[in-house]
PDB file of N, CA and C in Angstrom:
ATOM      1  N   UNK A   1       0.825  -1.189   0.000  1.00  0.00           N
ATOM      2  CA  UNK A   1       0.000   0.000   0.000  1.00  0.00           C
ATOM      3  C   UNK A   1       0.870   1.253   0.000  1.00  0.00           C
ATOM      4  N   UNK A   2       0.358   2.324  -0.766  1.00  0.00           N
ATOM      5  CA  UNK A   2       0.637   3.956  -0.493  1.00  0.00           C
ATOM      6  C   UNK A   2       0.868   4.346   0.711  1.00  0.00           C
ATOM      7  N   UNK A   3       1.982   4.665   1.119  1.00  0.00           N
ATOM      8  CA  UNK A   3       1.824   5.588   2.502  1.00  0.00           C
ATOM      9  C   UNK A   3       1.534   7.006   2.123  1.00  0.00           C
ATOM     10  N   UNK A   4       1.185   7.904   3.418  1.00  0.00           N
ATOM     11  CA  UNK A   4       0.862   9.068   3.157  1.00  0.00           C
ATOM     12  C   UNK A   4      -0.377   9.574   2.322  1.00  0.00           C
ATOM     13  N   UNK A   5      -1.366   8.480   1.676  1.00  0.00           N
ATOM     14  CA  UNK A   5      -2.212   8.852   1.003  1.00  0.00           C
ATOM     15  C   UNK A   5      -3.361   9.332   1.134  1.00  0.00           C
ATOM     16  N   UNK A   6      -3.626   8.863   2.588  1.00  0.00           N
ATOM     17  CA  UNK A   6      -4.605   9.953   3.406  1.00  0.00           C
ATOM     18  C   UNK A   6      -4.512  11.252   4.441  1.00  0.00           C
ATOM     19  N   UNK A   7      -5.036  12.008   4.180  1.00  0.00           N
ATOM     20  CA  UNK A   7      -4.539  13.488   5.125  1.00  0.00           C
ATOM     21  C   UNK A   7      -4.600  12.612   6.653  1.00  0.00           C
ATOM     22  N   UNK A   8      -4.308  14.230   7.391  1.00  0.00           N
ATOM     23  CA  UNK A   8      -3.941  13.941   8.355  1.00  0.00           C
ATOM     24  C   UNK A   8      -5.396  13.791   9.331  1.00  0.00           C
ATOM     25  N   UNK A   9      -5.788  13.058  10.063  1.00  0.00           N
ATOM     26  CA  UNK A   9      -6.965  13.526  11.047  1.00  0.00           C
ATOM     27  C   UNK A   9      -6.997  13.786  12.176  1.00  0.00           C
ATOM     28  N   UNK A  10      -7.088  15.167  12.501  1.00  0.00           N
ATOM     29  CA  UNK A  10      -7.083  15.756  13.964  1.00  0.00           C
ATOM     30  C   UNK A  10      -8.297  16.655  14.495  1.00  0.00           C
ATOM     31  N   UNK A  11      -8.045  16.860  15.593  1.00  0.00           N
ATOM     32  CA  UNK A  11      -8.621  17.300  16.782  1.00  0.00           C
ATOM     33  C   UNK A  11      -9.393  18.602  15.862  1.00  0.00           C
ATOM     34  N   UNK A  12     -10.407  19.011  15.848  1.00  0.00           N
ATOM     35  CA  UNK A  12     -10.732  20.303  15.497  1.00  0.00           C
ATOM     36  C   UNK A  12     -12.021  20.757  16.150  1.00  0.00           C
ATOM     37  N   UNK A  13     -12.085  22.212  16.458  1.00  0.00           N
ATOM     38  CA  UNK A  13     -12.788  23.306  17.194  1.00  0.00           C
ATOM     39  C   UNK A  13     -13.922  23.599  15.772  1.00  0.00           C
ATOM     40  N   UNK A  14     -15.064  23.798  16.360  1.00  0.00           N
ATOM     41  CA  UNK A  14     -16.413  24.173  15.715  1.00  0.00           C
ATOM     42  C   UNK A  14     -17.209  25.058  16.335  1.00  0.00           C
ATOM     43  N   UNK A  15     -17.298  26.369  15.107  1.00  0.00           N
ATOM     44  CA  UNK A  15     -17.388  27.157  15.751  1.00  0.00           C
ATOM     45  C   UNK A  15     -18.900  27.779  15.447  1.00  0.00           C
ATOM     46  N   UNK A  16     -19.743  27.905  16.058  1.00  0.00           N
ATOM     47  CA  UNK A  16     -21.580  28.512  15.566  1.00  0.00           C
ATOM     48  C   UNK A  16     -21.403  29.970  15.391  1.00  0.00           C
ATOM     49  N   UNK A  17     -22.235  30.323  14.660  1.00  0.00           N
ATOM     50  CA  UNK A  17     -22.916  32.009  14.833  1.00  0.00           C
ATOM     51  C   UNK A  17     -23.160  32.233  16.403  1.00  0.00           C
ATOM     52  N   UNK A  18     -24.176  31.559  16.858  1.00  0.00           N
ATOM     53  CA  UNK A  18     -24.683  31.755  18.520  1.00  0.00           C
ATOM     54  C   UNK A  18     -23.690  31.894  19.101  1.00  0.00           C
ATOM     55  N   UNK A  19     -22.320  31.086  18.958  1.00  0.00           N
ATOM     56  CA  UNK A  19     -21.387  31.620  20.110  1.00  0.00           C
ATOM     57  C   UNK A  19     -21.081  30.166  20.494  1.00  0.00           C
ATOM     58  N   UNK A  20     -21.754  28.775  20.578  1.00  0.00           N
ATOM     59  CA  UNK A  20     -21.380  27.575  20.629  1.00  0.00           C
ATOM     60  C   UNK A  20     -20.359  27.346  20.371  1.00  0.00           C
ATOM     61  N   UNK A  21     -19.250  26.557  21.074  1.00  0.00           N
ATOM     62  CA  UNK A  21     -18.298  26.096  20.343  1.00  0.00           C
ATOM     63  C   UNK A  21     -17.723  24.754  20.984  1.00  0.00           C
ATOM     64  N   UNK A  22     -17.718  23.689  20.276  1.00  0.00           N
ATOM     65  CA  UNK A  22     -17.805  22.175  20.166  1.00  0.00           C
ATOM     66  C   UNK A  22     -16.030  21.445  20.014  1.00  0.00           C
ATOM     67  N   UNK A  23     -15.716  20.507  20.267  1.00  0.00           N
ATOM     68  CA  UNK A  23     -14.613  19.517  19.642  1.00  0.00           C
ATOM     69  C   UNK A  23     -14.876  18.650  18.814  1.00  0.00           C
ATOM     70  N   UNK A  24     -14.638  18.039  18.026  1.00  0.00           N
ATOM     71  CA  UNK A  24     -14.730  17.225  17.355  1.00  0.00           C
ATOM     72  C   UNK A  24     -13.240  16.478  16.666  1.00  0.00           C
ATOM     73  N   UNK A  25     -13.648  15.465  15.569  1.00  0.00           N
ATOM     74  CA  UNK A  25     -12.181  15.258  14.711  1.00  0.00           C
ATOM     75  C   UNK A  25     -12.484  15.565  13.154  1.00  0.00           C
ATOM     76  N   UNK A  26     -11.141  16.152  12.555  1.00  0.00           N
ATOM     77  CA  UNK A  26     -11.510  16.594  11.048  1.00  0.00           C
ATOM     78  C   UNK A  26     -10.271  16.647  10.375  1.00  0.00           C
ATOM     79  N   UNK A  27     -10.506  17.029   8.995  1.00  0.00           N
ATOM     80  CA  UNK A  27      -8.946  17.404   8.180  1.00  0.00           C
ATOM     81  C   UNK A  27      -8.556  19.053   8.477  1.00  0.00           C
ATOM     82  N   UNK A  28      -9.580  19.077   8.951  1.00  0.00           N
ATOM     83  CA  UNK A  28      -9.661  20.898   9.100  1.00  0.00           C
ATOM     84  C   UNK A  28      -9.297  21.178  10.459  1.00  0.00           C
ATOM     85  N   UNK A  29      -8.577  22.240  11.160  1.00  0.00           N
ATOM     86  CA  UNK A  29      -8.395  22.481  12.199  1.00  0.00           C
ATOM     87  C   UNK A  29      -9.489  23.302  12.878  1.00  0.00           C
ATOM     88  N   UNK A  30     -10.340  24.209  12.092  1.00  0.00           N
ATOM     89  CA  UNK A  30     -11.278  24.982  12.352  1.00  0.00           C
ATOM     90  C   UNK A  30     -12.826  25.034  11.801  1.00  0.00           C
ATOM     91  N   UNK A  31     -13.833  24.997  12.190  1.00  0.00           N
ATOM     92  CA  UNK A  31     -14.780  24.858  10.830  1.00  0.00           C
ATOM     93  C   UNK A  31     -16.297  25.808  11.425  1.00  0.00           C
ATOM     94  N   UNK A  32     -16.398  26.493  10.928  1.00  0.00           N
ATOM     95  CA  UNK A  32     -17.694  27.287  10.796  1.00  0.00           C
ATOM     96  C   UNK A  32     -19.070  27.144  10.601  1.00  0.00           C
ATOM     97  N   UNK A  33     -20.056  27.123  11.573  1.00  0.00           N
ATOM     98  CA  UNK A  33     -21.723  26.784  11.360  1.00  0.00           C
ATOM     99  C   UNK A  33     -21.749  27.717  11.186  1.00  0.00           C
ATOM    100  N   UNK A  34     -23.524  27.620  10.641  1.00  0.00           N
ATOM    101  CA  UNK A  34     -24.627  28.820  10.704  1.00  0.00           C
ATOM    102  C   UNK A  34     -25.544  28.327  11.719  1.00  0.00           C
ATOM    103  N   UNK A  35     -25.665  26.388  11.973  1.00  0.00           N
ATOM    104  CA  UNK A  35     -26.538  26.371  13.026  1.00  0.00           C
ATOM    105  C   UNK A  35     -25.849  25.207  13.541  1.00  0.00           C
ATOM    106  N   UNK A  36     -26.265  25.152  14.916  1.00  0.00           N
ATOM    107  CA  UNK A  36     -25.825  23.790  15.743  1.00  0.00           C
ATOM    108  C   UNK A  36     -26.933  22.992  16.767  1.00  0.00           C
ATOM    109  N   UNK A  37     -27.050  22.164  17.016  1.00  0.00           N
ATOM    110  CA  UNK A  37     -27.898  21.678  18.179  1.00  0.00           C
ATOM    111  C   UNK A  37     -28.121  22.735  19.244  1.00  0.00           C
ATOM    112  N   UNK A  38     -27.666  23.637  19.737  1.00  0.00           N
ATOM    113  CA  UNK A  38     -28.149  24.494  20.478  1.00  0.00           C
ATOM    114  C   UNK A  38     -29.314  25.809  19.931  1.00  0.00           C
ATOM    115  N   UNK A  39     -28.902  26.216  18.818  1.00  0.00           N
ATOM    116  CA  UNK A  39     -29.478  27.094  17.942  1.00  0.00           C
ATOM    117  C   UNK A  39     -30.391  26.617  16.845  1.00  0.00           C
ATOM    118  N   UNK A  40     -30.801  24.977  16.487  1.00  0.00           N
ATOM    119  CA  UNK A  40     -31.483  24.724  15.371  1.00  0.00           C
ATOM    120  C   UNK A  40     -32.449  24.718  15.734  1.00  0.00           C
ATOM    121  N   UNK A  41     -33.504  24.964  14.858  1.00  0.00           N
ATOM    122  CA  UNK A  41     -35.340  24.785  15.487  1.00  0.00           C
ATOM    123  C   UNK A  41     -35.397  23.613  15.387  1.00  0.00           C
ATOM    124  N   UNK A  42     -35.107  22.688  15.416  1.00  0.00           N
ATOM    125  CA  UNK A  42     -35.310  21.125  15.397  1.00  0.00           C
ATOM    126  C   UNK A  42     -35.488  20.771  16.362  1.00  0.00           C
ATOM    127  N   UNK A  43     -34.361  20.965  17.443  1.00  0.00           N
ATOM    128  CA  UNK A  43     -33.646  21.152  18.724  1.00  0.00           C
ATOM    129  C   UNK A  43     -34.055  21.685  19.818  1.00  0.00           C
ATOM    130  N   UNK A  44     -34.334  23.377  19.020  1.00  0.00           N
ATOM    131  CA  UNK A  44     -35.267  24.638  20.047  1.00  0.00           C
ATOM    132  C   UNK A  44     -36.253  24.371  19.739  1.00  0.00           C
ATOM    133  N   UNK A  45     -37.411  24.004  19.149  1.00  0.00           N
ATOM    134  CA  UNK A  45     -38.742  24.007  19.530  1.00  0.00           C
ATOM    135  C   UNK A  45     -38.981  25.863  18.970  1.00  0.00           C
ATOM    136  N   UNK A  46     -37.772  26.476  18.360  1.00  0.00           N
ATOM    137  CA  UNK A  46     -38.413  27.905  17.860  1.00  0.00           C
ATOM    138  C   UNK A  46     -38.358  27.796  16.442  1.00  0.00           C
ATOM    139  N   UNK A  47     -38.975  29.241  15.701  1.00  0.00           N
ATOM    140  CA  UNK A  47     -38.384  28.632  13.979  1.00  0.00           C
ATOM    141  C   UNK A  47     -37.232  30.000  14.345  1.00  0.00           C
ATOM    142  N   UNK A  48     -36.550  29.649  12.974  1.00  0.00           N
ATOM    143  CA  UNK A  48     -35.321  30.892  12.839  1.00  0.00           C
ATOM    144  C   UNK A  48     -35.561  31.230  11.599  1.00  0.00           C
ATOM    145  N   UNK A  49     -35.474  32.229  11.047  1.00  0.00           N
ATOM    146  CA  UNK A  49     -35.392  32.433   9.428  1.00  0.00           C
ATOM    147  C   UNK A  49     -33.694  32.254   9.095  1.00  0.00           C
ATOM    148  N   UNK A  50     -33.465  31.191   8.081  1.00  0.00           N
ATOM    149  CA  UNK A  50     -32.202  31.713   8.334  1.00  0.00           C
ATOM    150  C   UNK A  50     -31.448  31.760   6.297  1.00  0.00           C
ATOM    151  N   UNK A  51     -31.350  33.772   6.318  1.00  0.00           N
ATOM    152  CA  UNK A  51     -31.404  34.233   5.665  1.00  0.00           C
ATOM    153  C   UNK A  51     -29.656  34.475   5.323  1.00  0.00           C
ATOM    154  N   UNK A  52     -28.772  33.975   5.249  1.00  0.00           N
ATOM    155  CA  UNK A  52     -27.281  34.876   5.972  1.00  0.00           C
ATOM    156  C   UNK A  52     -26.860  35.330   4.399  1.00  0.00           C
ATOM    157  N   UNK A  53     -27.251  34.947   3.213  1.00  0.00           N
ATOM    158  CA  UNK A  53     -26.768  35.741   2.162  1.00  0.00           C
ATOM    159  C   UNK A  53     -27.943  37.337   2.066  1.00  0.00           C
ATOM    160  N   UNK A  54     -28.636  37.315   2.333  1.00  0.00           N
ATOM    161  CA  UNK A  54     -29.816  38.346   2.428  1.00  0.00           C
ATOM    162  C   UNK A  54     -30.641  38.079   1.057  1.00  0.00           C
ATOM    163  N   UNK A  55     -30.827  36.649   0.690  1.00  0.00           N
ATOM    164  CA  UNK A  55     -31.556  36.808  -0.208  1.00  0.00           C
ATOM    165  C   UNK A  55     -32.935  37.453  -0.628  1.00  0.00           C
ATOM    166  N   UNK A  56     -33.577  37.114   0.575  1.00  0.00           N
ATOM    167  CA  UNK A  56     -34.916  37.971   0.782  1.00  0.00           C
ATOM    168  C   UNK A  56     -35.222  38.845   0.170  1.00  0.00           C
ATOM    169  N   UNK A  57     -34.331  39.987   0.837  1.00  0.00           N
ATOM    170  CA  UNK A  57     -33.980  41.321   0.952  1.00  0.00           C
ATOM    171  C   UNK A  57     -33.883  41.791  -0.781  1.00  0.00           C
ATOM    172  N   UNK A  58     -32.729  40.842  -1.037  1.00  0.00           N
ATOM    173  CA  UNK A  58     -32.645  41.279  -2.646  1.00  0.00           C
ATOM    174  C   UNK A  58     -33.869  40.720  -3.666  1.00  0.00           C
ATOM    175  N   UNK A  59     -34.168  39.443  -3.373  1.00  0.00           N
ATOM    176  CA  UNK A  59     -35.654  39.480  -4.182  1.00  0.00           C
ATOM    177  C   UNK A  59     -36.291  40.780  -4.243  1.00  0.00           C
ATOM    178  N   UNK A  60     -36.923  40.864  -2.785  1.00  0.00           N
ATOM    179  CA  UNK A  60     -37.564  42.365  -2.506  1.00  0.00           C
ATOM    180  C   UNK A  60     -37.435  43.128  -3.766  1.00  0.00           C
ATOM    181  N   UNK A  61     -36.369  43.848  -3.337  1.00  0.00           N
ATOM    182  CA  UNK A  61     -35.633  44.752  -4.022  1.00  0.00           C
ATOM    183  C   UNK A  61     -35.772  44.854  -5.053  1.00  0.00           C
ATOM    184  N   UNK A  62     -35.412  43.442  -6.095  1.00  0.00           N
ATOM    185  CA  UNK A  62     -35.413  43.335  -7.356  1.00  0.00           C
ATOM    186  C   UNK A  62     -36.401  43.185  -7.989  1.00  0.00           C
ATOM    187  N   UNK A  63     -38.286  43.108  -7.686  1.00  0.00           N
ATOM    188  CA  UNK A  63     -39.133  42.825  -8.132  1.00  0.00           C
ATOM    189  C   UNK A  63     -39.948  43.558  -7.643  1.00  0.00           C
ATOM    190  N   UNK A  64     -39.710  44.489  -6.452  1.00  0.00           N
ATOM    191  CA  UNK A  64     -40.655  45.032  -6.203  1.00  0.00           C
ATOM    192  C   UNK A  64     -41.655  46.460  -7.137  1.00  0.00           C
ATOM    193  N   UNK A  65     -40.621  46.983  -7.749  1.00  0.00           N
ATOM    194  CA  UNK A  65     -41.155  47.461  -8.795  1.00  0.00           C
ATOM    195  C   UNK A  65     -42.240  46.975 -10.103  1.00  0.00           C
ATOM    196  N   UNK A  66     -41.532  45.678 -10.301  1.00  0.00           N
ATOM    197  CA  UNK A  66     -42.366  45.253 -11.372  1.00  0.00           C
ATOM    198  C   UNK A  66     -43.573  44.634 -10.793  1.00  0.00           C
ATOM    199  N   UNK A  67     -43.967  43.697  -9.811  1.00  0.00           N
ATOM    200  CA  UNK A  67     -44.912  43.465  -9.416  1.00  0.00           C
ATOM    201  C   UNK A  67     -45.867  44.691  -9.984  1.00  0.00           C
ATOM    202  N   UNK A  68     -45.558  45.807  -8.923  1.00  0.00           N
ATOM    203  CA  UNK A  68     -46.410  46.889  -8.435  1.00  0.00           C
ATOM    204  C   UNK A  68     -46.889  47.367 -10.201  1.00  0.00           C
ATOM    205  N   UNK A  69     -45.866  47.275 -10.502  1.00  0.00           N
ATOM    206  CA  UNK A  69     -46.554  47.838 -12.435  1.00  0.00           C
ATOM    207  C   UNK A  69     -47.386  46.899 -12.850  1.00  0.00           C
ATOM    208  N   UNK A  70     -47.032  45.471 -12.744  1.00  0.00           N
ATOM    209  CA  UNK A  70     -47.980  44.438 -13.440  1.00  0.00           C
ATOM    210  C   UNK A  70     -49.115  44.485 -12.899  1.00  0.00           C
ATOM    211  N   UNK A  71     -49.432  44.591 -11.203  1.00  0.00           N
ATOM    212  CA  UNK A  71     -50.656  44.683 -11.010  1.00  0.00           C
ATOM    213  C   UNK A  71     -51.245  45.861 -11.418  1.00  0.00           C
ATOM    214  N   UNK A  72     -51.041  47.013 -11.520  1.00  0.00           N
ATOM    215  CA  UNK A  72     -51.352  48.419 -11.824  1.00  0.00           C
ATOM    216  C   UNK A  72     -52.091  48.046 -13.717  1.00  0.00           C
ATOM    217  N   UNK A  73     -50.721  47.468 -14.599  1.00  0.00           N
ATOM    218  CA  UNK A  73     -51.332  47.352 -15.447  1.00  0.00           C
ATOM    219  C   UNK A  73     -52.900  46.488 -15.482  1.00  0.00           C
ATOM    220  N   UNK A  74     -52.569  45.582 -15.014  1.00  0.00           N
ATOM    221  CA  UNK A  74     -53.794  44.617 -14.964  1.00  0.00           C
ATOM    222  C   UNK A  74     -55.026  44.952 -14.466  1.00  0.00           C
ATOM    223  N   UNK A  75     -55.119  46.570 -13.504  1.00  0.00           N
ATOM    224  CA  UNK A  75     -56.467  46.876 -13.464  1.00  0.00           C
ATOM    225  C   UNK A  75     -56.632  47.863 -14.128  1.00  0.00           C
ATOM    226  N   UNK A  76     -55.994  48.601 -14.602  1.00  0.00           N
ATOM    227  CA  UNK A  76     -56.471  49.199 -16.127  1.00  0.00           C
ATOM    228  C   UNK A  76     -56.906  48.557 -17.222  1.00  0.00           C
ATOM    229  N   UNK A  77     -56.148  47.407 -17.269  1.00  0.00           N
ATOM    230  CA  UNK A  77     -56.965  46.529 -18.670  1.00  0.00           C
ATOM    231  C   UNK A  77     -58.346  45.530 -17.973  1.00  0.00           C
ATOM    232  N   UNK A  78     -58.452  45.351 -17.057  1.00  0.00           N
ATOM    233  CA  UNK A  78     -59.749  44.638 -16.246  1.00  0.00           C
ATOM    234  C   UNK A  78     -61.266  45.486 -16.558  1.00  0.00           C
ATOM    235  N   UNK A  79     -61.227  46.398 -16.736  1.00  0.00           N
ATOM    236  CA  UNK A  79     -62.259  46.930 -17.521  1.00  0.00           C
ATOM    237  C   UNK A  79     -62.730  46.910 -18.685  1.00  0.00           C
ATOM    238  N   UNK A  80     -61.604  47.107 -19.357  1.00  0.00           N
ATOM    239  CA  UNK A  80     -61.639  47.004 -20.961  1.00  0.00           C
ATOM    240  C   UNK A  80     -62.014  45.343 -21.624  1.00  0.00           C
ATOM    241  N   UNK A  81     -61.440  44.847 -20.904  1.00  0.00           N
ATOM    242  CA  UNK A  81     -62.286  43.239 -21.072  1.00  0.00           C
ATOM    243  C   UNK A  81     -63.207  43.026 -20.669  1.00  0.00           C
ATOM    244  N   UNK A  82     -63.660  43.308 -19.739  1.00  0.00           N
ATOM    245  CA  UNK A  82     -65.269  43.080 -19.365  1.00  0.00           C
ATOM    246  C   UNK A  82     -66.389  43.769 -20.076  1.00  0.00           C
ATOM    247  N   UNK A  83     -65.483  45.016 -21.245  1.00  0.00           N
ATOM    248  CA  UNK A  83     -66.309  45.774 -22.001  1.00  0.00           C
ATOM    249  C   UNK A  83     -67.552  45.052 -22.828  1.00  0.00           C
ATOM    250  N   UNK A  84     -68.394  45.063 -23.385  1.00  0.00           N
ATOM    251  CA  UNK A  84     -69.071  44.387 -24.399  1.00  0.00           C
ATOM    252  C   UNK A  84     -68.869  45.753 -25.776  1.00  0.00           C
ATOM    253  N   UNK A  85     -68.560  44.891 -26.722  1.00  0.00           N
ATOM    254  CA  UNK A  85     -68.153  45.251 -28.244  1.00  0.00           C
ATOM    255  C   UNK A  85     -69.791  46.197 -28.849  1.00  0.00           C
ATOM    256  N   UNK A  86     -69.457  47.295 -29.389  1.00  0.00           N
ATOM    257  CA  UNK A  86     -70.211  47.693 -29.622  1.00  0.00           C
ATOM    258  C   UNK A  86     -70.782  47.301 -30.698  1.00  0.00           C
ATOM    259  N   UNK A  87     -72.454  47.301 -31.214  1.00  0.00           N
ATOM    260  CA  UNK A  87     -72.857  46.475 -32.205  1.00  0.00           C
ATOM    261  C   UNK A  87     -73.140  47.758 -33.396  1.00  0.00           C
ATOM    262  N   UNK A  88     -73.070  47.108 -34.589  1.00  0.00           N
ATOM    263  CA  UNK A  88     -73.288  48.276 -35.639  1.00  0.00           C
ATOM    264  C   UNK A  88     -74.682  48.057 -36.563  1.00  0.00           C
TER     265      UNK A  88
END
């Protein structure tokens, strides 16, 4: 067999948003949550939104204009269809 062909596996620190921080073993010495057993609604019995790129925010942002026109258009033309065609 290959020696050396698998990394090394050690001791590593895990670290939450909340402030949790755990031991474990990894290739990594350090490693970063967004959620952990202390902070997951699974766990807590709460919900969390959990938004951390701000996608939301930028949907929002990016559609909120057009919505507001499409519906706007659509009750200006909501009349005009319900019109009846005049007869000659």
């Amino acid at each position: 067999m290959k020696e050396k062909t698998h990394p090394d596996y050690k001791e590593a620190m895990v670290m939450c948003v909340c402030g949790e921080t755990f031991k474990t073993r990894s290739t990594k010495e350090t490693i970063h949550v967004d959620l952990c057993s202390k902070c997951h609604p699974f766990f807590t019995g709460k919900q969390k939104l959990v938004d951390s790129a701000g996608r939301v925010e930028k949907f929002s942002k990016r559609y909120a204009g057009k919505v507001k026109a499409k519906a706007k258009g659509a009750e200006e033309a909501a009349p005009e269809a319900g019109a009846q065609p005049e007869a000659k």
